[in-house]
Protein backbone atom coordinates (compact mmCIF):
# COMPACT_ATOMS: atom_id res chain seq x y z
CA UNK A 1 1.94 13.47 -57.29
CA UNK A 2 4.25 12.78 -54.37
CA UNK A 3 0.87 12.80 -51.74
CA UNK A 4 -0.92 10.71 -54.20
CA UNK A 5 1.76 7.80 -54.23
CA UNK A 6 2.70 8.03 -50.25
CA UNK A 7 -1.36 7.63 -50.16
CA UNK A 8 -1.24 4.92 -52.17
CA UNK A 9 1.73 3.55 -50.65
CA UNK A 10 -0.24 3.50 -47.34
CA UNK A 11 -3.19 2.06 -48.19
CA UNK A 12 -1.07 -0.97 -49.79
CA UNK A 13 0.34 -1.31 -46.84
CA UNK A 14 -2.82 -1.13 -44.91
CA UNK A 15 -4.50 -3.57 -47.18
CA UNK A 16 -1.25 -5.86 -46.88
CA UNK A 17 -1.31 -5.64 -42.71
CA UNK A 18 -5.51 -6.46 -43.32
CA UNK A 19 -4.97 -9.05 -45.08
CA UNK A 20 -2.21 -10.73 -43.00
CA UNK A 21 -4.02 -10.50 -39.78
CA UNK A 22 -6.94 -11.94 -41.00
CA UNK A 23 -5.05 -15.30 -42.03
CA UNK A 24 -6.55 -18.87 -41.07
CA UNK A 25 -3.69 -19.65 -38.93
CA UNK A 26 -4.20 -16.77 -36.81
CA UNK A 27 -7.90 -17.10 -36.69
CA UNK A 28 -8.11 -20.71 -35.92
CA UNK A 29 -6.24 -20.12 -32.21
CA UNK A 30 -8.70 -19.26 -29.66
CA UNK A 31 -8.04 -16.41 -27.62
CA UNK A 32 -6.73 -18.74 -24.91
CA UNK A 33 -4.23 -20.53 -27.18
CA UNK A 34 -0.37 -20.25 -26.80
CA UNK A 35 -0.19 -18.59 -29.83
CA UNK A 36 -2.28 -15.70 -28.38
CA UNK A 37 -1.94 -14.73 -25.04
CA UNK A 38 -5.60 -13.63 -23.06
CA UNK A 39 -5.62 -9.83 -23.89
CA UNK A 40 -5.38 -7.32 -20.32
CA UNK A 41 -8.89 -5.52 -18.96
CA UNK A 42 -8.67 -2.32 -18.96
CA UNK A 43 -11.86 -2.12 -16.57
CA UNK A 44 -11.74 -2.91 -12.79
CA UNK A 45 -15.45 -4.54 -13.18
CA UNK A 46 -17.01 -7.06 -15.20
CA UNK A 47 -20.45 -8.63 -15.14
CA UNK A 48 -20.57 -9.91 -19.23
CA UNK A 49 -20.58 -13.91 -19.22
CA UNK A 50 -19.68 -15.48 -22.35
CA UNK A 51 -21.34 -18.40 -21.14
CA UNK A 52 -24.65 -18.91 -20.18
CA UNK A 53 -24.48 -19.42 -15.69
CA UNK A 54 -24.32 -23.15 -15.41
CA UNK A 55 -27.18 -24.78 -12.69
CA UNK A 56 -24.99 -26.78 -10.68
CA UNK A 57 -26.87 -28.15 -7.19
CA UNK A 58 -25.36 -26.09 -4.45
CA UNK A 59 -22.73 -28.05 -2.31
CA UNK A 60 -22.55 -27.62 1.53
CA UNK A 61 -19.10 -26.22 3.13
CA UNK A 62 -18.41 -29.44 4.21
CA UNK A 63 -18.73 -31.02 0.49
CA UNK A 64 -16.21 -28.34 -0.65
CA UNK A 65 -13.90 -29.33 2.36
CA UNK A 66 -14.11 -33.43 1.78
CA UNK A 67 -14.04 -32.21 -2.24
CA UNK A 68 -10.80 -30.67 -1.87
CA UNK A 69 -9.09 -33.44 0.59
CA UNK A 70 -10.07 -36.00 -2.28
CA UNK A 71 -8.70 -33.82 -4.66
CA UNK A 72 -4.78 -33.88 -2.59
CA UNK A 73 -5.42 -30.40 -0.56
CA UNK A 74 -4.77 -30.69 3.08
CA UNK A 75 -7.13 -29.31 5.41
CA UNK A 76 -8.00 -28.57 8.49
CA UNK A 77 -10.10 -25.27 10.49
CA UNK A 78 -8.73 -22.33 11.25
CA UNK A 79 -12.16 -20.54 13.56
CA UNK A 80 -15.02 -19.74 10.76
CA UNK A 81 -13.32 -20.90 8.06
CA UNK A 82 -11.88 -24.68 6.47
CA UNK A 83 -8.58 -24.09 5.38
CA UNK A 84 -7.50 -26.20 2.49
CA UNK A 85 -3.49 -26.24 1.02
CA UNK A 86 -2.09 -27.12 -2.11
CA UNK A 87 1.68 -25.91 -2.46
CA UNK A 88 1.66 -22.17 -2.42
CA UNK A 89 -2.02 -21.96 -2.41
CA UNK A 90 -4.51 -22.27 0.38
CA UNK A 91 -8.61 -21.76 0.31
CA UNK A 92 -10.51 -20.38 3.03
CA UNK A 93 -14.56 -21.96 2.66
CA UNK A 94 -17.12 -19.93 5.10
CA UNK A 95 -18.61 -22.89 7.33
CA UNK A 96 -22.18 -23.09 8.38
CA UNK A 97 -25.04 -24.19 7.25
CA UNK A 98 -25.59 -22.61 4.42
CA UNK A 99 -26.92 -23.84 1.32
CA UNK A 100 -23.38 -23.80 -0.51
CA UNK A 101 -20.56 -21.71 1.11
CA UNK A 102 -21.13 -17.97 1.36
CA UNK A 103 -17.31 -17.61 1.00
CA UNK A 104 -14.63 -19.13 -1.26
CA UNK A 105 -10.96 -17.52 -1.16
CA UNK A 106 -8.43 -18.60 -2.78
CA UNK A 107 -4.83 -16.88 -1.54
CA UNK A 108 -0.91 -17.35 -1.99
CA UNK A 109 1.90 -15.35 -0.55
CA UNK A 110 4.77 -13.93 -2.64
CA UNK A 111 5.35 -11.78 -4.87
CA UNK A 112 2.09 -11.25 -7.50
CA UNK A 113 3.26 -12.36 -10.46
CA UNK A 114 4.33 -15.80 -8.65
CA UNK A 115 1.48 -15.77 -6.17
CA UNK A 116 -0.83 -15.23 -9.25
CA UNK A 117 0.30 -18.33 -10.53
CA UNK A 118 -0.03 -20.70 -7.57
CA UNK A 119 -3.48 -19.67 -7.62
CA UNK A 120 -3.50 -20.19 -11.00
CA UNK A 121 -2.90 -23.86 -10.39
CA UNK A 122 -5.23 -24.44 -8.41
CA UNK A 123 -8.40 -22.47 -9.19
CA UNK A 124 -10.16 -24.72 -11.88
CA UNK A 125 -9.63 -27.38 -9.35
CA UNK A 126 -11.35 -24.89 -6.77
CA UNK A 127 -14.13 -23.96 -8.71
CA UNK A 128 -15.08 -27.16 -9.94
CA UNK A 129 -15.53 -28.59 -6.39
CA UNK A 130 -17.40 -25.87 -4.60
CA UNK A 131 -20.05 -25.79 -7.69
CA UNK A 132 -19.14 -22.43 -8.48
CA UNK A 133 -20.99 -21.44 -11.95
CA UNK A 134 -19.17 -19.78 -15.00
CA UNK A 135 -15.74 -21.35 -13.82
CA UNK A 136 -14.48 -20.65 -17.43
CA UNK A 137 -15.31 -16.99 -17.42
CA UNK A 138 -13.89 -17.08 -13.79
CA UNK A 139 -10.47 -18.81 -14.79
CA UNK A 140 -10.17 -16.23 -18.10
CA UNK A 141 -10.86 -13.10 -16.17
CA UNK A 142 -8.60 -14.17 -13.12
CA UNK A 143 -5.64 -14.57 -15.83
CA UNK A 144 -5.91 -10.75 -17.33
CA UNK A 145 -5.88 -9.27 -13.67
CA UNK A 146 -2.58 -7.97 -12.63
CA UNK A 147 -1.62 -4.84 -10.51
CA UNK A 148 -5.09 -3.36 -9.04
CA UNK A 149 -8.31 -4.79 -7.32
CA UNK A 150 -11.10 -5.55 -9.37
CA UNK A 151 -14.09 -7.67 -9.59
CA UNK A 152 -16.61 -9.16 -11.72
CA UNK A 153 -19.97 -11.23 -11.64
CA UNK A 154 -20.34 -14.92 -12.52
CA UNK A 155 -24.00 -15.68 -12.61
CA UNK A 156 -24.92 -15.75 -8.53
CA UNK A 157 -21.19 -14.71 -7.63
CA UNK A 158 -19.38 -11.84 -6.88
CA UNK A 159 -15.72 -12.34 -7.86
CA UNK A 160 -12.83 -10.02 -6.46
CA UNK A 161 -8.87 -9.79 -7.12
CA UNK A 162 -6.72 -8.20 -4.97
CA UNK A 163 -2.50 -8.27 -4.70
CA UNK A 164 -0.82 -6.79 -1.70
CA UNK A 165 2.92 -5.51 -2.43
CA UNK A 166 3.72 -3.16 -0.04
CA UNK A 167 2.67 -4.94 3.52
CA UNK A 168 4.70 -7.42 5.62
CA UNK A 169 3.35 -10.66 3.77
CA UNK A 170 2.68 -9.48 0.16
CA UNK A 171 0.10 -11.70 -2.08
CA UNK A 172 -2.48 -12.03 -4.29
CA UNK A 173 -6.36 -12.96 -3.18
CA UNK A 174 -9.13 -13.93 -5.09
CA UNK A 175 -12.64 -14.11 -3.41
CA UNK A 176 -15.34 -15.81 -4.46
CA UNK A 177 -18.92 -14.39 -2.42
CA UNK A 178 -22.62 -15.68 -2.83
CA UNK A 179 -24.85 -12.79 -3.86
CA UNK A 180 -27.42 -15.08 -2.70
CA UNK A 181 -26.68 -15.16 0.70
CA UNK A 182 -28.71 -13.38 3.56
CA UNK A 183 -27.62 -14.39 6.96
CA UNK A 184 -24.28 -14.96 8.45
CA UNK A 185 -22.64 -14.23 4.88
CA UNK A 186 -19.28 -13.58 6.45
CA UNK A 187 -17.24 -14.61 9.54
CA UNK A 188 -17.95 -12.81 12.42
């Protein structure tokens, strides 16, 4: 008799938990809402859109670079590479004459959970300019990462995340690379 009621007494409480989770106010916030917090990957790769790869006309490096200025970055060149700022956060864009840039990086210094978020500032803005499809998926994914490199796919992109503790200028990089590209895909 005693299993029989603790039985009981558990699948009430079951039903009760169900049935409280399952409430309109909780399933009316998306996943990105205050109210619930994006939940962690467990996996170090991704390649599952939820959204169908957007076909956005490429954009030359130097589009990305006058993109960025109008958007309040300051930049300049630094060899291969455009280097844009905004506070904490700078973006590296491959230059050359490539279709749209080969290369997108977006870095800050600091520790990760604050370099994380001056990237995190910045990177709709980022992705936006340089035409870079999926930017939803990209923004989503970037906020579970914490802690280990990983990387995903984003219709003709390769996206990776990387934080750097233990080294003399500690951050957090996240690099955005054209599968599409064949020559001179990276600085030399």
């Amino acid at each position: 008799m005693n299993r029989t009621r603790s039985a009981a007494t558990a699948i009430a409480a079951l039903l009760l938990l169900t049935a409280c989770s399952s409430s309109k106010d909780d399933s009316a916030k998306s996943p990105e809402s205050p109210g619930n917090p994006p939940s962690s990957s467990t996996s170090t790769s991704a390649s599952v859109p939820t959204t169908a790869p957007e076909a956005l006309t490429p954009v030359k490096a130097t589009a990305v670079v006058a993109g960025l200025t109008a958007a309040g970055f300051k930049c300049g060149t630094d060899e291969a590479y455009a280097l844009c700022t905004s506070g904490a956060a700078s973006v590296s864009i491959l230059l050359g004459d490539h279709p749209r840039p080969p290369v997108v990086s977006v870095n800050a210094t600091g520790a990760e959970d604050t370099a994380a978020a001056e990237i995190a500032k910045v990177l709709p803005k980022v992705l936006e300019v340089a035409h870079i499809s999926q930017p939803q998926d990209i923004t989503t994914w970037y906020g579970e990462q914490k802690g280990k490199p990983s990387s995903m796919t984003a219709g003709d992109w390769v996206i990776n995340y990387a934080a750097e503790a233990d080294t003399e200028e500690p951050g957090v990089h996240l690099t955005v690379t054209d599968k599409l590209c064949k020559t001179a895909c990276q600085a030399e």
